[in-house]
N, C-alpha and C. Protein backbone atom coordinates (compact mmCIF):
# COMPACT_ATOMS: atom_id res chain seq x y z
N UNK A 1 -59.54 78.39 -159.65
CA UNK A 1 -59.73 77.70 -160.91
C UNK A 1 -60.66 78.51 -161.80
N UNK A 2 -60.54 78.63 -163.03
CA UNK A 2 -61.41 79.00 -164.14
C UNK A 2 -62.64 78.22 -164.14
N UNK A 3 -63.81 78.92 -164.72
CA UNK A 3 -64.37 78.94 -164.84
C UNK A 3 -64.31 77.77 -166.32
N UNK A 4 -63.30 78.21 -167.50
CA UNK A 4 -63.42 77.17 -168.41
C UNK A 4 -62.93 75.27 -167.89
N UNK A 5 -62.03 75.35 -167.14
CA UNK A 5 -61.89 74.21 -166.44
C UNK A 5 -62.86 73.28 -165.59
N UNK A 6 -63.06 74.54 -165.17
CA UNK A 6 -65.04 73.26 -164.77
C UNK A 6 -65.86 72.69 -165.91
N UNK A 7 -65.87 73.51 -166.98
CA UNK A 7 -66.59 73.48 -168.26
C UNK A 7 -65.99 72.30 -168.86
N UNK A 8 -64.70 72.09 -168.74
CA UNK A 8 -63.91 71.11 -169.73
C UNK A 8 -64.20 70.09 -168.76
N UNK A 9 -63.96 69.97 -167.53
CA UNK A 9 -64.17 68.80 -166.81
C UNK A 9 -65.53 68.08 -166.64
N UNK A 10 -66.62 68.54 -166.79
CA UNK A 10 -68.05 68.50 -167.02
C UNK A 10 -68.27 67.42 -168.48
N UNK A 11 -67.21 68.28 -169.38
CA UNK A 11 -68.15 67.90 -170.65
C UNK A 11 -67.20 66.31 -171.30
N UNK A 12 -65.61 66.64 -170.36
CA UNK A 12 -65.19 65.24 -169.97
C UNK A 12 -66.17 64.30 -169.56
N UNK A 13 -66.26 64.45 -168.56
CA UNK A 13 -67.21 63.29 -167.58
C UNK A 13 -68.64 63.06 -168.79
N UNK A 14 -69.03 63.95 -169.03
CA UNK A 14 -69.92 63.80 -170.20
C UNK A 14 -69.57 62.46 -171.25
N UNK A 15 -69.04 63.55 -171.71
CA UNK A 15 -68.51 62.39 -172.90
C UNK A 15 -68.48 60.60 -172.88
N UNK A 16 -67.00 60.89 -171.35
CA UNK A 16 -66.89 59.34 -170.80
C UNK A 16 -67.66 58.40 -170.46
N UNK A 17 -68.78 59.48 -169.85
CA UNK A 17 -70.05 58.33 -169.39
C UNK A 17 -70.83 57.65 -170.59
N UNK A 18 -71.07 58.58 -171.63
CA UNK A 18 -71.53 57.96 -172.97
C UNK A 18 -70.44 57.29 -173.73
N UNK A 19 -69.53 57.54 -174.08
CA UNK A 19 -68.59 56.53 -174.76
C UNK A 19 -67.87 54.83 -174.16
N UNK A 20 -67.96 55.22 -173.16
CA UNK A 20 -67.32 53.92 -172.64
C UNK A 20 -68.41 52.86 -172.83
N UNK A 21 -69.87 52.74 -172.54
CA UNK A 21 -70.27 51.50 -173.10
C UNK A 21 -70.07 51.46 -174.45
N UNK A 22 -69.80 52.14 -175.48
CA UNK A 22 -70.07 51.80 -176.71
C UNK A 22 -68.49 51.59 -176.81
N UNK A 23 -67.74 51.69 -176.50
CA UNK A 23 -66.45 50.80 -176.52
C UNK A 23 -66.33 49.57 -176.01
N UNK A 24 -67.11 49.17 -174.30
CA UNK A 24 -66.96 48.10 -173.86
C UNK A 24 -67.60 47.13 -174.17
N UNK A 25 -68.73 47.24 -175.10
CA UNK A 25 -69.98 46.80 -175.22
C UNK A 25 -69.85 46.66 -176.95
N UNK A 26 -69.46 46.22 -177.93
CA UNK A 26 -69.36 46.26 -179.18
C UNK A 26 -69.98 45.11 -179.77
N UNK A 27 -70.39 44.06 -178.80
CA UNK A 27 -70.90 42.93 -179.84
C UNK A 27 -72.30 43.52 -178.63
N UNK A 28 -73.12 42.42 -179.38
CA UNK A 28 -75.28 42.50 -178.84
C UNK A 28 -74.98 41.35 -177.03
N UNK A 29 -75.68 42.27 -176.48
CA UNK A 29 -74.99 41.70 -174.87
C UNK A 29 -75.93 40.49 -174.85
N UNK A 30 -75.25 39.36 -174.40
CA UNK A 30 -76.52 38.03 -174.71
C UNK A 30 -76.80 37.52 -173.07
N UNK A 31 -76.13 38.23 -172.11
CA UNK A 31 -76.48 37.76 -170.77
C UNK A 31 -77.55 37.86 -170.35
N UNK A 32 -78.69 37.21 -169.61
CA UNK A 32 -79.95 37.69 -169.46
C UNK A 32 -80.22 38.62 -167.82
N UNK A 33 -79.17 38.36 -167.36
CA UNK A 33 -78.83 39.25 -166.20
C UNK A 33 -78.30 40.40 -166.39
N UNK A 34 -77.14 40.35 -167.37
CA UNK A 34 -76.86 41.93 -167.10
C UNK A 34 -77.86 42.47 -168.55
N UNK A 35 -78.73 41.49 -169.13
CA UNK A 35 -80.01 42.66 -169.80
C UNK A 35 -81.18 43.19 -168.88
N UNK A 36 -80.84 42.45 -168.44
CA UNK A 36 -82.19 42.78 -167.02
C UNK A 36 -82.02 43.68 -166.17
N UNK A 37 -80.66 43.58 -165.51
CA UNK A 37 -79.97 44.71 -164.52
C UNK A 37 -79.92 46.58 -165.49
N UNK A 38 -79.85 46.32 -166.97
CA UNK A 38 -79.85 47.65 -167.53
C UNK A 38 -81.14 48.05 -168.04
N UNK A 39 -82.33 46.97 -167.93
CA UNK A 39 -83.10 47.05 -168.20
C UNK A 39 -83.51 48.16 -166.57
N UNK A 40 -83.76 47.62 -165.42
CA UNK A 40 -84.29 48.60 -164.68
C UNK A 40 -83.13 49.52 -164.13
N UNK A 41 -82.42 49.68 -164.49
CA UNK A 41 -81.19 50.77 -164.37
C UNK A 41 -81.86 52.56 -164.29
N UNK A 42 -82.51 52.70 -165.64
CA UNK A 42 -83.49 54.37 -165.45
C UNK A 42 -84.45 54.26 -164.75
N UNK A 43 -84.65 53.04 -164.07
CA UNK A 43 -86.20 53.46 -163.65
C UNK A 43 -85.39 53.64 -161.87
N UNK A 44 -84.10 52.56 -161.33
CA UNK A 44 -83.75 53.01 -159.99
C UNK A 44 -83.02 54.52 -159.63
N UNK A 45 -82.54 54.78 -160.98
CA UNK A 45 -82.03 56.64 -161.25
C UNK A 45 -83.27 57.56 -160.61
N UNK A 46 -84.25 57.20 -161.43
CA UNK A 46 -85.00 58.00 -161.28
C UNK A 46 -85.74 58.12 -160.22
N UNK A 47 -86.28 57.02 -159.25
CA UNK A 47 -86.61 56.81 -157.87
C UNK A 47 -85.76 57.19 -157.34
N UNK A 48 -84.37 57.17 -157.24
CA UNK A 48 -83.41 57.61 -156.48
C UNK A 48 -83.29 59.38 -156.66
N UNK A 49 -83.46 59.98 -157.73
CA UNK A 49 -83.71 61.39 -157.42
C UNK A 49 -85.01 61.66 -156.88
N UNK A 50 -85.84 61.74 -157.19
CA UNK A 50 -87.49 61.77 -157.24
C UNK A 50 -87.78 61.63 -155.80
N UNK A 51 -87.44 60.80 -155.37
CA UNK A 51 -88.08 59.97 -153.83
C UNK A 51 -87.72 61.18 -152.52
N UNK A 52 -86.26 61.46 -152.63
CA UNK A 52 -86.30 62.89 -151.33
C UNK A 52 -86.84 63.67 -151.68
N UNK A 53 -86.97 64.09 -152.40
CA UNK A 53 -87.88 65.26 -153.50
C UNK A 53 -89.29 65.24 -152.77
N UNK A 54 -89.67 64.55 -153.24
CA UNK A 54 -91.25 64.10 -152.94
C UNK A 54 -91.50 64.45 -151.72
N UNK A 55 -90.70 64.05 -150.73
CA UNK A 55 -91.48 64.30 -148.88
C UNK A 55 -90.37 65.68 -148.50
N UNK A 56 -89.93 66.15 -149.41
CA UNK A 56 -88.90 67.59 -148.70
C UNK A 56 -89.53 68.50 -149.21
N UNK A 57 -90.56 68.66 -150.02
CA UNK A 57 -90.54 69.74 -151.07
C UNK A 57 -91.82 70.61 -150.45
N UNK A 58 -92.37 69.65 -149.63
CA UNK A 58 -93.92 70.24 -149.12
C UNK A 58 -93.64 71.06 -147.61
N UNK A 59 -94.58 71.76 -146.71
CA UNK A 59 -94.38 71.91 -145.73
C UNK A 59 -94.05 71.31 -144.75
N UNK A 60 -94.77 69.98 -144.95
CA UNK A 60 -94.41 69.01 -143.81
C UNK A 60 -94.22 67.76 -144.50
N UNK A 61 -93.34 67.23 -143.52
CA UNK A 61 -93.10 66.21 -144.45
C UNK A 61 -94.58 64.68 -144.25
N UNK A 62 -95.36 64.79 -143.91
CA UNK A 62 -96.04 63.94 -143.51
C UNK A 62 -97.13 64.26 -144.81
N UNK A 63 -97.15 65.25 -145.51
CA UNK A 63 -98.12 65.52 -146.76
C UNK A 63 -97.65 65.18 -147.39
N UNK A 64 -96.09 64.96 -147.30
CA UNK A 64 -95.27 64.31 -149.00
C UNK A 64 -95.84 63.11 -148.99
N UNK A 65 -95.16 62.54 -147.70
CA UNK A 65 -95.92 61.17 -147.35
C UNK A 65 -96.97 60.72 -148.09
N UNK A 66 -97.86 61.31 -147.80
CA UNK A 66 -99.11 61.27 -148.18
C UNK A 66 -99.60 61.20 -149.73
N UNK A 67 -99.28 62.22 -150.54
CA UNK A 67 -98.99 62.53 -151.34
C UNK A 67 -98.40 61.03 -152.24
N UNK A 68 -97.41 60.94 -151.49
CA UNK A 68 -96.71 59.39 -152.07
C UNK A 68 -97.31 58.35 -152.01
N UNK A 69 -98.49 57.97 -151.06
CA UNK A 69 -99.20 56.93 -150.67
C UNK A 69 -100.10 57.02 -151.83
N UNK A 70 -100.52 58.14 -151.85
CA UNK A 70 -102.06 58.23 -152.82
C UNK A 70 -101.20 57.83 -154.72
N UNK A 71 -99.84 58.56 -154.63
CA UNK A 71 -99.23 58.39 -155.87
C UNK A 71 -99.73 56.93 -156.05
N UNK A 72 -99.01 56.06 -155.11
CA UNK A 72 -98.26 54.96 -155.31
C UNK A 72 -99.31 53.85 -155.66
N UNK A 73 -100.46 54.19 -154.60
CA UNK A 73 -101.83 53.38 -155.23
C UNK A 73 -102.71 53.85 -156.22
N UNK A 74 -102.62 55.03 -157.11
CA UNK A 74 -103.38 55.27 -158.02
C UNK A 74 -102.31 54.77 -159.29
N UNK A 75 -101.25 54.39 -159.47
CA UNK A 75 -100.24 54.29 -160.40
C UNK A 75 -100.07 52.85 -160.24
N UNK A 76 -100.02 52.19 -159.06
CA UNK A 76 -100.26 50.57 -158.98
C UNK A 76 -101.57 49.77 -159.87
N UNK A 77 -102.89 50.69 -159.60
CA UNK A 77 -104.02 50.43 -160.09
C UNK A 77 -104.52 50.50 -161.26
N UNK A 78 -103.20 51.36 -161.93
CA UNK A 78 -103.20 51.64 -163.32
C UNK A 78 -104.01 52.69 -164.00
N UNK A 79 -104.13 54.01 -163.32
CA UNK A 79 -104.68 55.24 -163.35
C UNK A 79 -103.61 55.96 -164.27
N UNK A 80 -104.12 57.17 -165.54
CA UNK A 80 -103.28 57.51 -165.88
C UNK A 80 -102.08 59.22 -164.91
N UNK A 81 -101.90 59.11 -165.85
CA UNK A 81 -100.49 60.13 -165.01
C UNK A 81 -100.91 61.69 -164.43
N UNK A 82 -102.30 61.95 -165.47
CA UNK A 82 -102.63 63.28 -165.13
C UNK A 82 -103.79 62.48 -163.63
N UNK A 83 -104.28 61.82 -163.90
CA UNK A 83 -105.24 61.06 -162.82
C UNK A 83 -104.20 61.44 -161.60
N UNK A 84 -103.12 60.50 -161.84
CA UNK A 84 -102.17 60.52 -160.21
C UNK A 84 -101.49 62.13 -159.64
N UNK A 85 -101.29 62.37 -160.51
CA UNK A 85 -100.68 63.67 -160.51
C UNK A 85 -101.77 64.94 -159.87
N UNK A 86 -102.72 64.50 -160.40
CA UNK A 86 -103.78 65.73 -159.87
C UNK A 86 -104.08 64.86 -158.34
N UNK A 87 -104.23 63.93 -157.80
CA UNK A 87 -104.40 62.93 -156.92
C UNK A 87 -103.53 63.25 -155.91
N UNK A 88 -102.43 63.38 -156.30
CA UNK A 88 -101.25 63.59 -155.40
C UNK A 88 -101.22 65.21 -155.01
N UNK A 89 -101.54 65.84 -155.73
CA UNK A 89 -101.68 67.55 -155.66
C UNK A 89 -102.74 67.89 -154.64
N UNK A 90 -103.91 66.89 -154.83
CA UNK A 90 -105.51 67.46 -153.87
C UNK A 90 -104.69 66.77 -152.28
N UNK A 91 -103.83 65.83 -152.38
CA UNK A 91 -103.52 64.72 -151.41
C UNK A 91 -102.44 65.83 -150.25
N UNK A 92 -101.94 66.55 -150.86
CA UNK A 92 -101.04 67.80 -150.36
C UNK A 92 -101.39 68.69 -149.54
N UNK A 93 -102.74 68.91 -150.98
CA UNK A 93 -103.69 70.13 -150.01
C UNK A 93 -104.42 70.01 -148.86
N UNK A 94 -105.12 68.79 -149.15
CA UNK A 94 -105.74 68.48 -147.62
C UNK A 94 -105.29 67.72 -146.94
N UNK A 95 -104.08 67.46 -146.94
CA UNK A 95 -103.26 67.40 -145.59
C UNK A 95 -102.50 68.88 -144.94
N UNK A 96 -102.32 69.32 -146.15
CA UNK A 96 -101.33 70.99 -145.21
C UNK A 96 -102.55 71.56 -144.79
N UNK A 97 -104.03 71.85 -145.30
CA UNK A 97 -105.10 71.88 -145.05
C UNK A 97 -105.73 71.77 -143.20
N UNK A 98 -105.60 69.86 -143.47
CA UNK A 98 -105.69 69.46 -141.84
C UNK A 98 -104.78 69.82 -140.77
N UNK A 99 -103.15 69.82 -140.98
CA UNK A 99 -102.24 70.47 -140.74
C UNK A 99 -102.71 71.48 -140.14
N UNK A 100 -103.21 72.55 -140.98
CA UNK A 100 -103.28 73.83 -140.06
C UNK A 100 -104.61 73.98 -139.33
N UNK A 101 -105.01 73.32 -139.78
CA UNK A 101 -107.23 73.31 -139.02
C UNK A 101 -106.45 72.75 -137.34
N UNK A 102 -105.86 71.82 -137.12
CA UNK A 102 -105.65 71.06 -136.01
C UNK A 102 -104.65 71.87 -135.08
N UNK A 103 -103.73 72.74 -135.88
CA UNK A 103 -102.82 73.42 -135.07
C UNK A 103 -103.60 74.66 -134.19
């Protein structure tokens, strides 16, 4: 297969995924369920990429872990993003840190 045929099929699927609600969807959606269900729709996308990510990306996976724990309660508590983010980075280090002190 060509190379332009992947290209066309891509920018198909593109397209379709954006056009079809605005065809199916033409009047203001008044259900309070399916506003709710699209309401957290980007936020389960994005946990759903993000989340293997998180514990695969490190040496071990027990620092992602980790890493995720410290995320999850500095972002629950309402810390801002550079707060968690640098939180989760020191949370890495001294676990791959202990990791190797113990080996």
């Amino acid at each position: 297969m060509s190379i332009y045929t992947y290209i066309f099929t891509m920018a198909l699927t593109t397209y379709l995924i954006r056009m079809i609600p605005l065809t199916v969807f033409r009047k203001p959606i008044r259900s309070r369920f399916l506003k709710s269900f699209l309401h957290y729709v980007p936020y389960a996308c994005l946990t759903a990429m993000t989340f293997p990510s998180i514990l695969t990306s490190t040496a071990a996976v027990i620092s992602g872990a980790a890493a995720l724990i410290v995320a999850v309660i500095l972002a629950y508590r309402g810390r801002s993003l550079l707060t968690v983010s640098l939180a989760a980075s020191a949370a890495v280090m001294a676990t791959e840190f202990l990791i190797k002190f113990v080996k």
